[in-house]
C-alpha atoms as a PDB file:
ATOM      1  CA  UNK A   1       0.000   0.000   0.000  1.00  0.00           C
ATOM      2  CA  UNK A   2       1.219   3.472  -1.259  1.00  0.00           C
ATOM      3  CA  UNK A   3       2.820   5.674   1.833  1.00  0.00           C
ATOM      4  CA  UNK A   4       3.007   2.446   4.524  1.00  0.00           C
ATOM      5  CA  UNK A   5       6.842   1.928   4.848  1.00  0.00           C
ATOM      6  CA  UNK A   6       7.976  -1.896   4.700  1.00  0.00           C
ATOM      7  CA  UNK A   7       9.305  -2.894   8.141  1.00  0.00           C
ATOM      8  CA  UNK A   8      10.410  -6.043   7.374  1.00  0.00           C
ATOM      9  CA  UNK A   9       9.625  -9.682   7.398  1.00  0.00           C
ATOM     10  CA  UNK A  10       8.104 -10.260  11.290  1.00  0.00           C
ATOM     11  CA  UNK A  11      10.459 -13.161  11.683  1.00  0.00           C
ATOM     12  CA  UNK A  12      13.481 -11.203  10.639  1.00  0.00           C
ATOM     13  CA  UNK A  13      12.944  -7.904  12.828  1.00  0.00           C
ATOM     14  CA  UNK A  14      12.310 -10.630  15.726  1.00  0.00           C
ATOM     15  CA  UNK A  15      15.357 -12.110  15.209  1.00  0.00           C
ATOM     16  CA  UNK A  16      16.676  -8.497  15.500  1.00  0.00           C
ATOM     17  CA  UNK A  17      15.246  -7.708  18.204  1.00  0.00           C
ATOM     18  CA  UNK A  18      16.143 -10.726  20.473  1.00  0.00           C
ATOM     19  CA  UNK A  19      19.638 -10.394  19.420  1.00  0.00           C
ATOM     20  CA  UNK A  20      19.596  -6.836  20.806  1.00  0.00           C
ATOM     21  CA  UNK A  21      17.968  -7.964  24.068  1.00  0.00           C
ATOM     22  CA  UNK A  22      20.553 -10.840  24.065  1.00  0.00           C
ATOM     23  CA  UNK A  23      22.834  -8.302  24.275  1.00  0.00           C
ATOM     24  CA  UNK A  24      21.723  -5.880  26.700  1.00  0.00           C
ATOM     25  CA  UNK A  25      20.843  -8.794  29.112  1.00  0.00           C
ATOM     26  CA  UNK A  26      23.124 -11.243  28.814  1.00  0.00           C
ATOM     27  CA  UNK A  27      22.206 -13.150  31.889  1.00  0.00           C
ATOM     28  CA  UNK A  28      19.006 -12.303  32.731  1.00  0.00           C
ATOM     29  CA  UNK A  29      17.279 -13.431  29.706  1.00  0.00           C
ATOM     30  CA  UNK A  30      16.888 -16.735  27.799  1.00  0.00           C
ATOM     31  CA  UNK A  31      15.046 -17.208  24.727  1.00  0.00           C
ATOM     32  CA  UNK A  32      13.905 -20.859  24.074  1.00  0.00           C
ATOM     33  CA  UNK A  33      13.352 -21.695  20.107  1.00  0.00           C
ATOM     34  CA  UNK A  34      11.597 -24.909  20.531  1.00  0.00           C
ATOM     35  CA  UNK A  35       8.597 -23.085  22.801  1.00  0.00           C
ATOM     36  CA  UNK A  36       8.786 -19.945  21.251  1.00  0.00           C
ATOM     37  CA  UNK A  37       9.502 -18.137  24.850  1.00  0.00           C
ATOM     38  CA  UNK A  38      11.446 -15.650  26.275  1.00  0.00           C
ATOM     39  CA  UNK A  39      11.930 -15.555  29.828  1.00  0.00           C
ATOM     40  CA  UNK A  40      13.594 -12.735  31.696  1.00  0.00           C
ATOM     41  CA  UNK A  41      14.901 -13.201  35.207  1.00  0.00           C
ATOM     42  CA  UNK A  42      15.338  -9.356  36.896  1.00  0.00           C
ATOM     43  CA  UNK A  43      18.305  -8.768  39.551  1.00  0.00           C
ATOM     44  CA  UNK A  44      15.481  -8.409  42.195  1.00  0.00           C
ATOM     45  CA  UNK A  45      14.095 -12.043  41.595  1.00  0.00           C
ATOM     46  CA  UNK A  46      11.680 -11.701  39.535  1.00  0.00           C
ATOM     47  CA  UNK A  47      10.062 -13.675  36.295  1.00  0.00           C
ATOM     48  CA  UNK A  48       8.823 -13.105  33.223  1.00  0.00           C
ATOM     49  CA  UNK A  49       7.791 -15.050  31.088  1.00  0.00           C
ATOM     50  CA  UNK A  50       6.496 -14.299  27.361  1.00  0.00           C
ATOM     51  CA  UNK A  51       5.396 -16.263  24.075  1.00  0.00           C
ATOM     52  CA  UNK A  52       6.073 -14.772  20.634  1.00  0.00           C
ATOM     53  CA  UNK A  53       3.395 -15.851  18.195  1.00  0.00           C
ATOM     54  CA  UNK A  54       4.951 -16.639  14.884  1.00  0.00           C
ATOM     55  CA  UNK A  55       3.795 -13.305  13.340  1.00  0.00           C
ATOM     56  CA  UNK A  56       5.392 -11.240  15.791  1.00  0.00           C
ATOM     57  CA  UNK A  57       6.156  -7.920  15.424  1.00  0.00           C
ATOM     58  CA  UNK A  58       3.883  -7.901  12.697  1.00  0.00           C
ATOM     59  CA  UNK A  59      -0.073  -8.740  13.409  1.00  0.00           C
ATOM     60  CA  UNK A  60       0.408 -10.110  17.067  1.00  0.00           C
ATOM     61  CA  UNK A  61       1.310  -9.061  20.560  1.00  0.00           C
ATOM     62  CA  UNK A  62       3.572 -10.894  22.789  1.00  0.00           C
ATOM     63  CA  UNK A  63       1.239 -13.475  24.933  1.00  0.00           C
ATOM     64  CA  UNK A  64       1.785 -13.028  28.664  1.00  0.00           C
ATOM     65  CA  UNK A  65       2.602 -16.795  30.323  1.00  0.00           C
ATOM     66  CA  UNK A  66       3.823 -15.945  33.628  1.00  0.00           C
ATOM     67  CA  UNK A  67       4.965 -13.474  36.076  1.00  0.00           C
ATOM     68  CA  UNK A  68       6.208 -14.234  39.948  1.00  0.00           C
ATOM     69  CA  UNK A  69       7.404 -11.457  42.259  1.00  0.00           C
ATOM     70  CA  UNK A  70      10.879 -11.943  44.325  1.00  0.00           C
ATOM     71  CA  UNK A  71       8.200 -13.795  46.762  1.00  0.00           C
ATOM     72  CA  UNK A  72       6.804 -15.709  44.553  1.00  0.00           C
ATOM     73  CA  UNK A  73       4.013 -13.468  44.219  1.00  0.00           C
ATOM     74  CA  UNK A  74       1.518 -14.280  41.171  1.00  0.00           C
ATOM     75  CA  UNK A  75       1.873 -10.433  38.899  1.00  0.00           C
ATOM     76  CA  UNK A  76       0.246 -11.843  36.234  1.00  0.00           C
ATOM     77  CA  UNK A  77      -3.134  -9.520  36.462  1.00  0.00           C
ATOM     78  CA  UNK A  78      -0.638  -6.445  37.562  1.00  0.00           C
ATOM     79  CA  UNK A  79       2.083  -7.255  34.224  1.00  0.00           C
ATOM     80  CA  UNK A  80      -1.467  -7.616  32.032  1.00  0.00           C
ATOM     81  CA  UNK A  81      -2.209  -3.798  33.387  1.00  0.00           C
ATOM     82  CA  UNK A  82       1.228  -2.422  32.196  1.00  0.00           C
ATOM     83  CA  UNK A  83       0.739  -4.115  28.769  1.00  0.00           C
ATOM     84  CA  UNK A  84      -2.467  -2.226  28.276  1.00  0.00           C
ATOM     85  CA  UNK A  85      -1.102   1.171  29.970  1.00  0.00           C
ATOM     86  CA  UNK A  86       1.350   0.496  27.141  1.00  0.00           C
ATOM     87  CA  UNK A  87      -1.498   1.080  24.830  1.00  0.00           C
ATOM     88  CA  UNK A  88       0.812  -1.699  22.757  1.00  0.00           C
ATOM     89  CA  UNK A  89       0.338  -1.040  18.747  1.00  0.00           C
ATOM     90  CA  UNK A  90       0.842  -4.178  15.996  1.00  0.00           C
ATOM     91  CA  UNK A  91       3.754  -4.039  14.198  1.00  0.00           C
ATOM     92  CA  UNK A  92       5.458  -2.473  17.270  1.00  0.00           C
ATOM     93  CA  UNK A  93       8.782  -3.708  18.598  1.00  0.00           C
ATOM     94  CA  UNK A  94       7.858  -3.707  22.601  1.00  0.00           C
ATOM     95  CA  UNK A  95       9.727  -6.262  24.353  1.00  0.00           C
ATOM     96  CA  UNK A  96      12.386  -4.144  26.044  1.00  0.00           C
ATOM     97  CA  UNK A  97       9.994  -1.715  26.951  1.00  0.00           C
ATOM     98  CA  UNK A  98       8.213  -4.711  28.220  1.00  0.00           C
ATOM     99  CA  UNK A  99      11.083  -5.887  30.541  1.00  0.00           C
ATOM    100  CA  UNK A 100      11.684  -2.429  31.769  1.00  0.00           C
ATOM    101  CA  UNK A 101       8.303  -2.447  32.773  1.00  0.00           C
ATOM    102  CA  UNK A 102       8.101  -5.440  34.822  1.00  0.00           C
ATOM    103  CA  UNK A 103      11.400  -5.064  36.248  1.00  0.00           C
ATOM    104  CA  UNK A 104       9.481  -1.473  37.600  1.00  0.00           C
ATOM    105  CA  UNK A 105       6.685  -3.635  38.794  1.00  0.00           C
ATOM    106  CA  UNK A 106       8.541  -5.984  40.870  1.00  0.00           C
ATOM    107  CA  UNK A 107      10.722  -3.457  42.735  1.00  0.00           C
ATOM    108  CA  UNK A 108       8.201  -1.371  43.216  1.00  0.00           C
ATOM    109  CA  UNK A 109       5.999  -4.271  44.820  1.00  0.00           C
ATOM    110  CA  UNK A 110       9.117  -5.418  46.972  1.00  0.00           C
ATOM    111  CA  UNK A 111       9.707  -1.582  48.395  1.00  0.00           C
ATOM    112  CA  UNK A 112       5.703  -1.815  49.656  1.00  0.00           C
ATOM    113  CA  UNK A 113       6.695  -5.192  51.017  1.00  0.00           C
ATOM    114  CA  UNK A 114       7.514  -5.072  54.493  1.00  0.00           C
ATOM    115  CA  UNK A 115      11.177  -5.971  55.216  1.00  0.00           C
ATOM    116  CA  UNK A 116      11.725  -9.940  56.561  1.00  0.00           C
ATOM    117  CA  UNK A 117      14.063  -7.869  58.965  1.00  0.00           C
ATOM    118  CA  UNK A 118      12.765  -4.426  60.137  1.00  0.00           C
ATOM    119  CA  UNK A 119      15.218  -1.897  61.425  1.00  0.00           C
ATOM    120  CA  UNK A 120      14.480  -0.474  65.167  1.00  0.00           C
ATOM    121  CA  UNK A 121      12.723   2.789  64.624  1.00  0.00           C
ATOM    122  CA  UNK A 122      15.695   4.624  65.898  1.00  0.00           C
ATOM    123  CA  UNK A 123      18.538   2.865  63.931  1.00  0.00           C
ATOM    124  CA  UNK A 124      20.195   5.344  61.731  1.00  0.00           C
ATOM    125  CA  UNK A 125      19.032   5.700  57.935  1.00  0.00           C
ATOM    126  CA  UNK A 126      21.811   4.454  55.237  1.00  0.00           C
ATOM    127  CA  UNK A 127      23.516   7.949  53.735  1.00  0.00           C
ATOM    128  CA  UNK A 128      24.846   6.868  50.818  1.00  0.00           C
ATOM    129  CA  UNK A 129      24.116   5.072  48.108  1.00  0.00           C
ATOM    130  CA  UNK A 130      26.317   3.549  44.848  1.00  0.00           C
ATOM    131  CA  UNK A 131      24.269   2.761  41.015  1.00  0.00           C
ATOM    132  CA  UNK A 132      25.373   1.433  38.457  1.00  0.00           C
ATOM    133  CA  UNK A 133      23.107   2.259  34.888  1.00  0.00           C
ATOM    134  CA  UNK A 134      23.988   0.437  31.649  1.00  0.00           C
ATOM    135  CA  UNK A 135      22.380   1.869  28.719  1.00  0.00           C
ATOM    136  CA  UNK A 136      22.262   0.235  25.222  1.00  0.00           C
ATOM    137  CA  UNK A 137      24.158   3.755  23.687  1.00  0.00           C
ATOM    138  CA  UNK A 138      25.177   7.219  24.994  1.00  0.00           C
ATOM    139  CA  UNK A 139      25.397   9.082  21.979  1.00  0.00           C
ATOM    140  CA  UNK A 140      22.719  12.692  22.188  1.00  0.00           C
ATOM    141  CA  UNK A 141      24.768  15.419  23.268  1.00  0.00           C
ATOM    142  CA  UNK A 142      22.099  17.096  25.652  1.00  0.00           C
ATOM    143  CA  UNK A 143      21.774  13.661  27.539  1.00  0.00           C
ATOM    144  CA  UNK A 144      25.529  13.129  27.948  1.00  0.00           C
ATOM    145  CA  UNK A 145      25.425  16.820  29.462  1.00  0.00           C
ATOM    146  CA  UNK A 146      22.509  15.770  32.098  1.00  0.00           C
ATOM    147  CA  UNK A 147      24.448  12.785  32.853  1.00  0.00           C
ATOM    148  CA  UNK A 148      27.158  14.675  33.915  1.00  0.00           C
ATOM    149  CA  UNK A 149      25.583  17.690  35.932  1.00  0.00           C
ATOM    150  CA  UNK A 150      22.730  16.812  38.344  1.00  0.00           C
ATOM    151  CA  UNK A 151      19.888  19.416  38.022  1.00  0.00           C
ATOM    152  CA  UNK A 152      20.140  19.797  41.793  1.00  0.00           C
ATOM    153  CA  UNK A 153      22.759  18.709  44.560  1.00  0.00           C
ATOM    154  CA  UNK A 154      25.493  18.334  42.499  1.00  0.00           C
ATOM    155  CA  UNK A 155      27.981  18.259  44.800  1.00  0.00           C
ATOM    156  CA  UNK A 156      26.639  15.458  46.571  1.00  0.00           C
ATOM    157  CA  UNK A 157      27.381  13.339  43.925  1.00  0.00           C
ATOM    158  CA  UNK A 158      30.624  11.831  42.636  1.00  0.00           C
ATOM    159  CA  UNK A 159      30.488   9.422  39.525  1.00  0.00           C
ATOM    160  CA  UNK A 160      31.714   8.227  36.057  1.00  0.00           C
ATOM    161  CA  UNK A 161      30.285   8.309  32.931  1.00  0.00           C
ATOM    162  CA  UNK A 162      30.660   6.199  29.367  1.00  0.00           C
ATOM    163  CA  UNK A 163      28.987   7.446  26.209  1.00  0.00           C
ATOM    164  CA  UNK A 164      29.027   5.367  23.033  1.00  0.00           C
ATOM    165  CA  UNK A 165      27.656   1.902  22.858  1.00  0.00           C
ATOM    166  CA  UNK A 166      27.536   0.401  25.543  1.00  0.00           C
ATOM    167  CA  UNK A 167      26.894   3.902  27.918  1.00  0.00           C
ATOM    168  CA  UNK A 168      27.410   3.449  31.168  1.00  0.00           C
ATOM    169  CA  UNK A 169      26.726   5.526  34.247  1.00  0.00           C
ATOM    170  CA  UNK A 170      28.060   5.122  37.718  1.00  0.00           C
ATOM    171  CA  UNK A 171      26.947   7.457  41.071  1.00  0.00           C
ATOM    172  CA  UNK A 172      27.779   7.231  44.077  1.00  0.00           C
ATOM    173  CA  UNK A 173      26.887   9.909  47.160  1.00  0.00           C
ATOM    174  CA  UNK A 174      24.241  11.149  49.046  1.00  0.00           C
ATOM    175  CA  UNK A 175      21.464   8.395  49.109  1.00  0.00           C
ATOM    176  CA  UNK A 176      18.783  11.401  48.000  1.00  0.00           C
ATOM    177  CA  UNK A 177      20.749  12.953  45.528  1.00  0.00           C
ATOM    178  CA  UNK A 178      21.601   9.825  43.233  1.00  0.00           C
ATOM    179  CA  UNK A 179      18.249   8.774  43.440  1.00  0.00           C
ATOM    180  CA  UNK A 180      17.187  11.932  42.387  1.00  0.00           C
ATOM    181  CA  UNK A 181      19.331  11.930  39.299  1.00  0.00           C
ATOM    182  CA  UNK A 182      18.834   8.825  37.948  1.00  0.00           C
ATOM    183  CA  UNK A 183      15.052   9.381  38.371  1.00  0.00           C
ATOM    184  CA  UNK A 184      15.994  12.924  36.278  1.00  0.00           C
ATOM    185  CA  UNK A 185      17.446  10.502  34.049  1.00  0.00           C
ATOM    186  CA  UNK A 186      15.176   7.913  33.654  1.00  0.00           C
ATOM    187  CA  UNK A 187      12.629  10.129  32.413  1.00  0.00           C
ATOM    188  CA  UNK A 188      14.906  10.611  29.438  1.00  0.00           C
ATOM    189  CA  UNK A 189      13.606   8.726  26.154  1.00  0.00           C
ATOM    190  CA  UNK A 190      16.204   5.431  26.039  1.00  0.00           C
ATOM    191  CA  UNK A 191      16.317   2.670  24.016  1.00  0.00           C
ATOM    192  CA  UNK A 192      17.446   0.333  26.777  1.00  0.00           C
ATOM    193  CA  UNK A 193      18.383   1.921  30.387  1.00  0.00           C
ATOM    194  CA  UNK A 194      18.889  -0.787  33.084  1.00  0.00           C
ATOM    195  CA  UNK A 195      20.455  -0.379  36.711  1.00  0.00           C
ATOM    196  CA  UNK A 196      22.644  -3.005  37.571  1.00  0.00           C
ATOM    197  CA  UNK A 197      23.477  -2.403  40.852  1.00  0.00           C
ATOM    198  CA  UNK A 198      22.220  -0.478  43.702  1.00  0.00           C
ATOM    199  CA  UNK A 199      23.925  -0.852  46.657  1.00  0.00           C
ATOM    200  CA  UNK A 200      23.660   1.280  49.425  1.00  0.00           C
ATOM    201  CA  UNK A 201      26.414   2.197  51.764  1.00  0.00           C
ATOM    202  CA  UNK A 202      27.838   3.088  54.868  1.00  0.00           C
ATOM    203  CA  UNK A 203      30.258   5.309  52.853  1.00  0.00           C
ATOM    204  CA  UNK A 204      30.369   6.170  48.729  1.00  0.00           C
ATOM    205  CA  UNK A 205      33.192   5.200  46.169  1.00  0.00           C
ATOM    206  CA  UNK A 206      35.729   6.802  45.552  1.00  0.00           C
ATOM    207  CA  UNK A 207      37.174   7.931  42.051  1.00  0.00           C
ATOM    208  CA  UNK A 208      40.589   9.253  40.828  1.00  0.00           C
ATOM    209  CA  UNK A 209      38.409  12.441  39.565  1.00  0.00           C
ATOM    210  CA  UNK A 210      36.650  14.545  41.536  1.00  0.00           C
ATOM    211  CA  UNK A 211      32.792  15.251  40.979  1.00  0.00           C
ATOM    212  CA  UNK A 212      31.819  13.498  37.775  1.00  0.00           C
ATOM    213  CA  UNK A 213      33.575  12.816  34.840  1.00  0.00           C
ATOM    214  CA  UNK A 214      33.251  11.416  31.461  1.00  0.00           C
ATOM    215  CA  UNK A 215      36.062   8.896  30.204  1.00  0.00           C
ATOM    216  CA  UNK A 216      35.795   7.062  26.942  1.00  0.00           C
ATOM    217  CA  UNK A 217      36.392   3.087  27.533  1.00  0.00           C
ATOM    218  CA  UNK A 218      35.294   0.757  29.838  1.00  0.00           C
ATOM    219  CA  UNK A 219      38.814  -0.122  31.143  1.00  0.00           C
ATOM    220  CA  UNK A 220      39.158   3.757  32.029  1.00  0.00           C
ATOM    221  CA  UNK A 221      35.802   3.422  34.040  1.00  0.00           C
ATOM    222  CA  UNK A 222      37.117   0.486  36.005  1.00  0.00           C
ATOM    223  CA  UNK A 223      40.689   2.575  36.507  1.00  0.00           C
ATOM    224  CA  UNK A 224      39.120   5.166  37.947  1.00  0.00           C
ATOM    225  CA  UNK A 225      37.056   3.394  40.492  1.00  0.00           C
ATOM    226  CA  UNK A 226      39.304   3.848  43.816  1.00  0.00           C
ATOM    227  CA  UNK A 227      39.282   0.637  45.862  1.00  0.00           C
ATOM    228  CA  UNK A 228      39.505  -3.350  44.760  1.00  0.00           C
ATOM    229  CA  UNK A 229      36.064  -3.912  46.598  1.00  0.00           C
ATOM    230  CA  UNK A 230      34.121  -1.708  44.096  1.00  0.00           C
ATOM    231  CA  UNK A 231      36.146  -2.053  41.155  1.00  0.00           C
ATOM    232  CA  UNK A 232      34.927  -5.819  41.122  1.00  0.00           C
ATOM    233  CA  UNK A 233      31.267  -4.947  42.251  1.00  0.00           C
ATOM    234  CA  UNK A 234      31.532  -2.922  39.214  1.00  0.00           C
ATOM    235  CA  UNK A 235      32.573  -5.418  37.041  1.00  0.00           C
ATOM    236  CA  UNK A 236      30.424  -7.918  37.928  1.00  0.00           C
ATOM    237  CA  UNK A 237      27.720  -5.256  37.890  1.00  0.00           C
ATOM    238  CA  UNK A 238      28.625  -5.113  33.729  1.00  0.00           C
ATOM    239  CA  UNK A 239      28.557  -8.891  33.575  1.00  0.00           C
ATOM    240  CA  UNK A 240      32.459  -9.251  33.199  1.00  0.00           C
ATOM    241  CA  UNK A 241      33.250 -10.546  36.397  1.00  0.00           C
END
């Protein structure tokens, strides 16, 4: 039909797409051929589970199998509610956006779980906190800007960033402040943005460079992490370790 661009054979841009995933989530997700099913398995211990019909991305919409919290928790009925607030069109590559969303789902349900171990009321709050963000490319000038100055408390805040593909950010401060950054961030339009770690602290990292700087390979990243501790959190943050 005149004017309708020609995406592509649905098998093809599904074979793309996986691939991609594949790549961003190299040990979180399997994709099984024989059942036509991709499960993804987030850090916080959840699972997803997800059939491809045969004519996806073209005329049909990933089919919802399963979804368990970090409890076990049945988020079947809560996943089916993000699909549709997804307002998911055919022809429409979704499935990162997908896994973004239920990895959203099951932290937020574990934070409004109550904790297995409460703290005393008066037991001091943790200060500081340490994130790690891997992003599928760092490329748009105005985001590599934001990434490196922190609308507000800025000097709380002492980090690295990569740009290029992979990008990878790295914070580390005052518990509020990096959380309010990388919610400044995630609000950014990404084609994959994932936090790998999140580990809060008694006291941040420490870098070779102070405030936060922007270095151009991953091996520069990991040299100017201070500290053997953090340098392999990192690592194995990235998958490398």
């Amino acid at each position: 039909m005149a004017g309708v661009p020609d995406l592509g054979a649905p098998k093809e841009r599904r074979e793309t797409e996986l691939a991609l995933l594949q790549a961003i989530y190299p040990s979180e997700l399997k994709w099984s051929e024989q059942r036509q099913e991709l499960t993804y398995r987030t850090g916080e211990g959840g699972t997803l589970v997800v059939r491809l019909p045969s004519d996806y991305p073209g005329s049909s919409n990933p089919v919802l199998v399963s979804a368990t919290g970090c409890d076990k928790t049945d988020l079947r009925n809560a996943t089916r509610d993000c699909m549709t607030a997804m307002n998911i069109q055919p022809a429409e590559e979704i499935l990162d956006a997908l896994v973004q969303a239920f990895e959203e789902l099951v932290m937020q349900r574990r934070a409004q779980s109550p904790a297995e171990n409460p703290m005393p009321a008066d037991a001091p709050k943790v200060k500081f906190k340490t994130v790690v963000i891997w992003l599928h490319h760092l490329l748009n000038t105005n985001k590599r800007k934001l990434a490196l100055n922190p609308t507000a408390n800025s000097d709380a805040i002492k980090g690295i960033t990569k740009p290029g593909y992979p990008g990878v950010l790295l914070y580390s401060g005052q518990t509020e402040a990096v959380e309010e950054h990388v919610a400044e961030l995630r609000n950014q339009r990404w084609q994959a943005f994932q936090v790998r770690l999140d580990e809060p602290g008694d006291i941040p990292w420490s870098f070779l460079s102070p405030g936060i700087s922007e270095v151009q390979t991953m091996a520069e990243v990991t040299q100017s992490i201070q500290g053997e501790g953090s340098r392999q959190a990192f690592l194995k943050a990235i998958g490398v370790k």
